[in-house]
Each structure stands twice: as structure tokens, then as C-alpha cells.
PDB file of N, CA and C in Angstrom:
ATOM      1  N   UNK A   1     -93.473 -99.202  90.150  1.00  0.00           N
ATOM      2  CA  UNK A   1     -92.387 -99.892  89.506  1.00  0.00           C
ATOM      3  C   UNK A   1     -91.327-100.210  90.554  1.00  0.00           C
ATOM      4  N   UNK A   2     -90.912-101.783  90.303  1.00  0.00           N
ATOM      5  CA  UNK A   2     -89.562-101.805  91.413  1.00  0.00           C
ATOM      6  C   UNK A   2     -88.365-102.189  90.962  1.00  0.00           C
ATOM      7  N   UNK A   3     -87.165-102.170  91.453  1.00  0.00           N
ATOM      8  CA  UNK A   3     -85.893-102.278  90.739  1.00  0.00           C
ATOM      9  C   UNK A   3     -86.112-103.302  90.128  1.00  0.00           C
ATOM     10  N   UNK A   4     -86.502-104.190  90.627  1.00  0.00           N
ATOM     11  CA  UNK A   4     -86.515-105.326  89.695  1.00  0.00           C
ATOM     12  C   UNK A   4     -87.411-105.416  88.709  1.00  0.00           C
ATOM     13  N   UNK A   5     -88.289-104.755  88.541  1.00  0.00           N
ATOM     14  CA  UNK A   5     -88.774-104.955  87.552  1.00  0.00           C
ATOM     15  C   UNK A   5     -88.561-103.797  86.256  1.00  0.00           C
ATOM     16  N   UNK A   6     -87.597-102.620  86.538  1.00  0.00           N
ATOM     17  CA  UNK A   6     -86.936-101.341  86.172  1.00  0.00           C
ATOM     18  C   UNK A   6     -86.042-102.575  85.369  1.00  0.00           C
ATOM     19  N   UNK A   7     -85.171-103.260  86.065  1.00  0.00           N
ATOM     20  CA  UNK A   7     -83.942-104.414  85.201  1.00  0.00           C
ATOM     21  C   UNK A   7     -84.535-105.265  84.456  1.00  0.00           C
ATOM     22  N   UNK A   8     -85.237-105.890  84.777  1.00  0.00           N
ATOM     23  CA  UNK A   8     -86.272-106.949  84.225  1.00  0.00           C
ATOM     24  C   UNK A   8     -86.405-106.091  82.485  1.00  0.00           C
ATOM     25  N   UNK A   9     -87.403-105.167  82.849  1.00  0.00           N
ATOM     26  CA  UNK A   9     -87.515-104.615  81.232  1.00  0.00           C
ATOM     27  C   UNK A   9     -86.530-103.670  80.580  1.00  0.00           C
ATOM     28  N   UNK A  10     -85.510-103.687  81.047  1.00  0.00           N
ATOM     29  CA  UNK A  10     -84.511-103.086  80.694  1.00  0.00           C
ATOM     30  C   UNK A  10     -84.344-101.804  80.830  1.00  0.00           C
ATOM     31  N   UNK A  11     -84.750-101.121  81.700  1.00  0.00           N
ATOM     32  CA  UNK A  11     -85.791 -99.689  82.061  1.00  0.00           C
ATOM     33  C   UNK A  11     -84.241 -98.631  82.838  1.00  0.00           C
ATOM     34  N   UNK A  12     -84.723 -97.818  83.041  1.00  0.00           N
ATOM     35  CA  UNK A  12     -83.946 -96.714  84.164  1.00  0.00           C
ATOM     36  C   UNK A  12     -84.405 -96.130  84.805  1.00  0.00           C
ATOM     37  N   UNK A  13     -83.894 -96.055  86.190  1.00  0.00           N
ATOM     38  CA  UNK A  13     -84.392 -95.315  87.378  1.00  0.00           C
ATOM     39  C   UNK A  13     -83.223 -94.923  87.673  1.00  0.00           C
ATOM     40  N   UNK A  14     -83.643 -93.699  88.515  1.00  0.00           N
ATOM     41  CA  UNK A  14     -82.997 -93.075  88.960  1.00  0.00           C
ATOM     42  C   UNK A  14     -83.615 -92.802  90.649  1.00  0.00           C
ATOM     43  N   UNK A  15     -82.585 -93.300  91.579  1.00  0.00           N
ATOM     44  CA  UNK A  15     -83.259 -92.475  92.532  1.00  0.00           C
ATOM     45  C   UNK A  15     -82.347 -91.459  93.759  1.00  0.00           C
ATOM     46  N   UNK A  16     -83.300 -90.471  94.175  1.00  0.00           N
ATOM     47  CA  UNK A  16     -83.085 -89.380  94.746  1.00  0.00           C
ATOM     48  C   UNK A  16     -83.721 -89.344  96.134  1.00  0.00           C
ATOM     49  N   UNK A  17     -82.916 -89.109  97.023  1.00  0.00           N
ATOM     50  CA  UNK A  17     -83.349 -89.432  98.659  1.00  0.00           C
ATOM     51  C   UNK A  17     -83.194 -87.995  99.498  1.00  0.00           C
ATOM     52  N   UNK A  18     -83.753 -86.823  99.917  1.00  0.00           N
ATOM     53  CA  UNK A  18     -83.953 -86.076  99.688  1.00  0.00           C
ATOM     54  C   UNK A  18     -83.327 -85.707 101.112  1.00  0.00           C
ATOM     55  N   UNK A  19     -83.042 -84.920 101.959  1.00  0.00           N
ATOM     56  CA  UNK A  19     -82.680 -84.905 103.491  1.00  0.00           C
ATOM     57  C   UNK A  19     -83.746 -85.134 104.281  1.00  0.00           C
ATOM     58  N   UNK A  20     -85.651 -84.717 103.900  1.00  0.00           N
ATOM     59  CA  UNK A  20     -86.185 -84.925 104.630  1.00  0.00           C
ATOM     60  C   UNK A  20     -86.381 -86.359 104.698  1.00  0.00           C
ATOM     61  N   UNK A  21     -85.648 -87.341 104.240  1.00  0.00           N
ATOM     62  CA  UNK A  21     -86.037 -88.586 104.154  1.00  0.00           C
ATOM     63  C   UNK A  21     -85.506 -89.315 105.625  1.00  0.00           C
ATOM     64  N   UNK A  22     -84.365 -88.408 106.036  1.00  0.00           N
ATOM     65  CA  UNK A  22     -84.458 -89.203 107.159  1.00  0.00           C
ATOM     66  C   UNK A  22     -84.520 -88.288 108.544  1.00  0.00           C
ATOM     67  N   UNK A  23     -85.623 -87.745 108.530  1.00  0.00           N
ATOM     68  CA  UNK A  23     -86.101 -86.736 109.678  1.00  0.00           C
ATOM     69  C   UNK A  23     -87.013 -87.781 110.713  1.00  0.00           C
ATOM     70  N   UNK A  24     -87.648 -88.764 109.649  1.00  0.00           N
ATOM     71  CA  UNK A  24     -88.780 -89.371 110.184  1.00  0.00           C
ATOM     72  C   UNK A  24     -88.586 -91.219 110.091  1.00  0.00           C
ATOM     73  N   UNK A  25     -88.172 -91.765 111.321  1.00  0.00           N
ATOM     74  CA  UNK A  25     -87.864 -93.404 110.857  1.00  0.00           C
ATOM     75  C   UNK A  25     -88.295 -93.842 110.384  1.00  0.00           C
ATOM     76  N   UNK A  26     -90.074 -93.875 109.920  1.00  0.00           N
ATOM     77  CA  UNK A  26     -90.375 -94.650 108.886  1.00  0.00           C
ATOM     78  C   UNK A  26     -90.292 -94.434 107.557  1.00  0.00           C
ATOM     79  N   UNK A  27     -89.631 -92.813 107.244  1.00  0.00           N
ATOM     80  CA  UNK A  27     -89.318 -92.416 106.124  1.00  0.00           C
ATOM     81  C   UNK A  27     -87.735 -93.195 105.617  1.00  0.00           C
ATOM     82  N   UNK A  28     -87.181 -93.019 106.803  1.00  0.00           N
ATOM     83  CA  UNK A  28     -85.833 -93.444 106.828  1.00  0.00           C
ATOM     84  C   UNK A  28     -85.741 -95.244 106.348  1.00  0.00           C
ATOM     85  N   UNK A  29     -86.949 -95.729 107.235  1.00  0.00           N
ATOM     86  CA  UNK A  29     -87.041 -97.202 106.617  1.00  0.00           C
ATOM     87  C   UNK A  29     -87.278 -97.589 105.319  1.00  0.00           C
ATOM     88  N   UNK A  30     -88.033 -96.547 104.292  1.00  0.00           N
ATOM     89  CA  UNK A  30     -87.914 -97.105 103.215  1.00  0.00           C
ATOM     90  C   UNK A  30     -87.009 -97.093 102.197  1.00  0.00           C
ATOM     91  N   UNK A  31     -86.383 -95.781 102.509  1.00  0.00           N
ATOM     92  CA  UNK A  31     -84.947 -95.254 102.036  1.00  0.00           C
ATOM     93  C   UNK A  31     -84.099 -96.387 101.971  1.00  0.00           C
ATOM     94  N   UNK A  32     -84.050 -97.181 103.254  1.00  0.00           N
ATOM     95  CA  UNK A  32     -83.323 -98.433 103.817  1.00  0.00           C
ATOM     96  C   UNK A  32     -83.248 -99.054 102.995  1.00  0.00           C
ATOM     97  N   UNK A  33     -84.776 -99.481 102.831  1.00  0.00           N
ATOM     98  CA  UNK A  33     -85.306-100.811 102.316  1.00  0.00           C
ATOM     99  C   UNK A  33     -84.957-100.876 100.547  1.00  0.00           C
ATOM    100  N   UNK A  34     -85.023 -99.929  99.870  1.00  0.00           N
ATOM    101  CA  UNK A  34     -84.887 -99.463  98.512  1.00  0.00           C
ATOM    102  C   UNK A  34     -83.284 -99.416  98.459  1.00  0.00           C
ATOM    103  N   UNK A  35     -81.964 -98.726  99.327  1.00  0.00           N
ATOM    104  CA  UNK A  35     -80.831 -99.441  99.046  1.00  0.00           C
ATOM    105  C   UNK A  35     -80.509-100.836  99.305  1.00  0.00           C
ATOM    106  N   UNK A  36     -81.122-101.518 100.044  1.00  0.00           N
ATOM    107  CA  UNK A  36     -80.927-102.736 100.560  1.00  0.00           C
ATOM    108  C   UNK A  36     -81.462-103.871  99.340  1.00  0.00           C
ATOM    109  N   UNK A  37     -82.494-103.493  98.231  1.00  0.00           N
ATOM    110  CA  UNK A  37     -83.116-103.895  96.944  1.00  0.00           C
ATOM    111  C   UNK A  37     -81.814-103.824  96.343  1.00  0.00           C
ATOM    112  N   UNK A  38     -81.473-102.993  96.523  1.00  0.00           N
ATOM    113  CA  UNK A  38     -80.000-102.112  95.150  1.00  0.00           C
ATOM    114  C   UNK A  38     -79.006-103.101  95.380  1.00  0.00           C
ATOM    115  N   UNK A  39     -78.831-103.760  96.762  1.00  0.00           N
ATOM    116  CA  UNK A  39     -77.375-103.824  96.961  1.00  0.00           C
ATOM    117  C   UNK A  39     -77.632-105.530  96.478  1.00  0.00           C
ATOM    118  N   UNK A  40     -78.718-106.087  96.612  1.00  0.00           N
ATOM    119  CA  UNK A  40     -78.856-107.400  96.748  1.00  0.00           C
ATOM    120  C   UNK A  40     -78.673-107.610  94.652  1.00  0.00           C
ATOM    121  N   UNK A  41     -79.559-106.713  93.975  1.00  0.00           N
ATOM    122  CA  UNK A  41     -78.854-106.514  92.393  1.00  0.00           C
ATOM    123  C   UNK A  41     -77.268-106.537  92.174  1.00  0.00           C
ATOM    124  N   UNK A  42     -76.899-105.527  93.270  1.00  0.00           N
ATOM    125  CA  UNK A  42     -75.344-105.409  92.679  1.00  0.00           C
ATOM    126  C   UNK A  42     -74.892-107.219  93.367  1.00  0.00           C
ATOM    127  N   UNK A  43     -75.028-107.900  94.623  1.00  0.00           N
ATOM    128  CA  UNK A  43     -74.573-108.584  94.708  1.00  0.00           C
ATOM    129  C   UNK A  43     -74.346-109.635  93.781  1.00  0.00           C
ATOM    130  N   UNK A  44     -75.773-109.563  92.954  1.00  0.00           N
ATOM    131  CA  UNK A  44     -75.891-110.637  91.685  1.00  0.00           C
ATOM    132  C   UNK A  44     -75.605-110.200  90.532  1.00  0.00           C
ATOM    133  N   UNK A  45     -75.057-109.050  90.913  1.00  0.00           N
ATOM    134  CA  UNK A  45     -74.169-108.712  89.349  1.00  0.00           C
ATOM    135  C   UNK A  45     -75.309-108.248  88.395  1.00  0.00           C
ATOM    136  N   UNK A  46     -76.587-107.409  88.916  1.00  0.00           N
ATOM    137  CA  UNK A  46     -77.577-107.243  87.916  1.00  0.00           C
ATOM    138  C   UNK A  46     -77.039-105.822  87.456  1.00  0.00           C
ATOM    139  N   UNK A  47     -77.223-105.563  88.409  1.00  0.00           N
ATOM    140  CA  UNK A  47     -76.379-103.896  88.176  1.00  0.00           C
ATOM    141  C   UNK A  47     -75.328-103.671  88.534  1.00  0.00           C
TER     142      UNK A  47
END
């Protein structure tokens, strides 16, 4: 499931990024990539 499609059906997520998330850069990249989803919603006023 992805944010957008969590908004799309009117759904809830919640998410939780844990400390080991950024021990490891490619862990850290998706962490990234998943606020960077978030922020582009809030820009459009989805969330």
C-alpha cells in the first residue's frame, strides 16, 4: 500500500521509522523517499 493510495481510499497509515533506520544508507533512503511522498501530499493539500 502507498500513501497515495492509503488517501485515495480514504484509509490510515501510520508510520514509524525506527533508529535502526538510519544506521544503513539504503535504509535511510527509503525513510527519505516515504517523507518526501508525505511532503509532496501536504504540498497539495492532500493531507
Amino acid at each position: 500500500m502507498t500513501l497515495q493510495s492509503t488517501v485515495r481510499d480514504g484509509g490510515h497509515l501510520t508510520l514509524i521509522f525506527h533508529p535502526f533506520l538510519e544506521d544503513q544508507e539504503d535504509r535511510f533512503r527509503i525513510m527519505r523517499e516515504a517523507l518526501e511522498d508525505l511532503r509532496v501530499l501536504v504540498d497539495e493539500h492532500v493531507v
